[in-house]
Protein backbone atom coordinates (compact mmCIF):
# COMPACT_ATOMS: atom_id res chain seq x y z
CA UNK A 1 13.48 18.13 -4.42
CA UNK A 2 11.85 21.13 -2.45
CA UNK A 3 10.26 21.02 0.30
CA UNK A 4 6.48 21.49 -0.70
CA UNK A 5 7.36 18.46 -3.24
CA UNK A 6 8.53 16.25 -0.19
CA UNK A 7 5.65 17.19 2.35
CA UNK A 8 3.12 16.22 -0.78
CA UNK A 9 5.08 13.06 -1.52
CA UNK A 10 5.19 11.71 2.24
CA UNK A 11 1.17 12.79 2.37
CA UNK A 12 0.60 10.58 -0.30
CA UNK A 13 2.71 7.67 0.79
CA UNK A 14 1.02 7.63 3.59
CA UNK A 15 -1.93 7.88 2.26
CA UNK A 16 -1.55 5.10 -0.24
CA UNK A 17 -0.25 2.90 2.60
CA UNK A 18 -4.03 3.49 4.72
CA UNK A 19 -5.13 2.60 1.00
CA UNK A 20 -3.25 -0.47 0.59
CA UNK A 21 -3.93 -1.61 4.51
CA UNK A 22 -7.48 -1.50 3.83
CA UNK A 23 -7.82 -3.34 0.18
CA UNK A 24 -5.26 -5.97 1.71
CA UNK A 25 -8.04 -6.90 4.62
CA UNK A 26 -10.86 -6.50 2.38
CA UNK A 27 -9.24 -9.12 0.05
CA UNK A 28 -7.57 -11.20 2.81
CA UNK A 29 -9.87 -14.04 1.86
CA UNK A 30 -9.26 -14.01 -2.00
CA UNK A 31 -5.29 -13.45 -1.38
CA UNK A 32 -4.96 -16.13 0.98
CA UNK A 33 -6.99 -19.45 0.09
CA UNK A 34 -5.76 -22.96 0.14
CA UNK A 35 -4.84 -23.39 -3.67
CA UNK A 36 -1.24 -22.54 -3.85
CA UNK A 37 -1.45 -21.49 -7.24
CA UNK A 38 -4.55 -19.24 -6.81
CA UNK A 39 -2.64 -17.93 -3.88
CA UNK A 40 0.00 -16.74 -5.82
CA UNK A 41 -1.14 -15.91 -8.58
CA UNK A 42 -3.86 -13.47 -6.36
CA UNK A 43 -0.71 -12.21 -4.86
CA UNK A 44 0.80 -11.31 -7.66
CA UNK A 45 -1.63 -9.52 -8.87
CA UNK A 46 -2.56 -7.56 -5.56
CA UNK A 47 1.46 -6.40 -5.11
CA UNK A 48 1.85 -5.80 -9.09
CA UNK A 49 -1.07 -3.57 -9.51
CA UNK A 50 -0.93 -1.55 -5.83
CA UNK A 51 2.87 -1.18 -6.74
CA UNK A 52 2.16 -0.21 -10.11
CA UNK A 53 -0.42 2.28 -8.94
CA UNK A 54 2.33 4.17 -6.09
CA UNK A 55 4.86 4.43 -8.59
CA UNK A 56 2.60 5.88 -11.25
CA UNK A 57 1.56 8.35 -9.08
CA UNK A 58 5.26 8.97 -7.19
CA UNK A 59 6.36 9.70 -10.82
CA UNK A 60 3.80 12.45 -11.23
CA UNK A 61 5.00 14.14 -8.04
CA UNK A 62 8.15 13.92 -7.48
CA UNK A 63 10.08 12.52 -10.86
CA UNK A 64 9.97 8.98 -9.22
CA UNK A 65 12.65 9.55 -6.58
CA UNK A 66 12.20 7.39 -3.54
CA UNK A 67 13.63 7.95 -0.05
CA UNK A 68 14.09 4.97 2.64
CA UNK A 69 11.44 7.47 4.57
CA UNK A 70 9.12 6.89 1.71
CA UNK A 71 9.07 3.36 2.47
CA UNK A 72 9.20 4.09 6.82
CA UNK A 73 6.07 6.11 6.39
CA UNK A 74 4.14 3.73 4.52
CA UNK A 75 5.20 0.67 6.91
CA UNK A 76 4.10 3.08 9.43
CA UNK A 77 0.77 3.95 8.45
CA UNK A 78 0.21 0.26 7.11
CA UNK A 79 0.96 -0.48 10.56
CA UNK A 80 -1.57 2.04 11.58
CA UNK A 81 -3.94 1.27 9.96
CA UNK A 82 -4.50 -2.38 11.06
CA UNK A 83 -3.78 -1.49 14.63
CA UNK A 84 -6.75 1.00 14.72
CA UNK A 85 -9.13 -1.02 12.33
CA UNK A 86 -7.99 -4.65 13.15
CA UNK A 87 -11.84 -5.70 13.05
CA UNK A 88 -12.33 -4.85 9.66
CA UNK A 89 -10.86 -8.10 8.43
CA UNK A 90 -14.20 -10.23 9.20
CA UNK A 91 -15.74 -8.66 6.74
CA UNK A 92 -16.30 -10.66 3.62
């Protein structure tokens, strides 16, 4: 994997996890309610279609190949994310 390939694949992880921070508070309600089945069922659907989504487009840029510092950046900016916009999670 070059370089350029890398530097576009850790932009997008990072990326997608600001992407996935902010559709996980936006839907914090709907994901966690207090039906157990429409709980998991919500969160099925949430982690099957966000994954589904990052590996789609990790396949289109780098052949699919994931690093352990694919997954560190997208903690990282998941953690980010929710550290600098912790008050968006009222809304809805």
């Amino acid at each position: 994997m070059t370089l350029i390939i890398q530097i576009q694949t850790i932009a997008y992880t990072f990326l997608f996890g600001l992407f996935f921070a902010l559709f996980f508070n936006l839907l914090h309600k709907i994901l966690f309610t207090k039906s157990i089945f429409i709980n998991i069922i919500t969160n099925f659907l949430f982690i099957f279609f966000t994954s589904s989504l990052y590996f789609y487009f990790l396949f289109k840029i780098n052949d699919g190949i994931i690093h352990i510092y694919f997954l560190l950046i997208f903690l990282i900016s998941f953690f980010l994310y929710n550290r600098l916009f912790k008050k968006i999670r009222w809304i809805g």
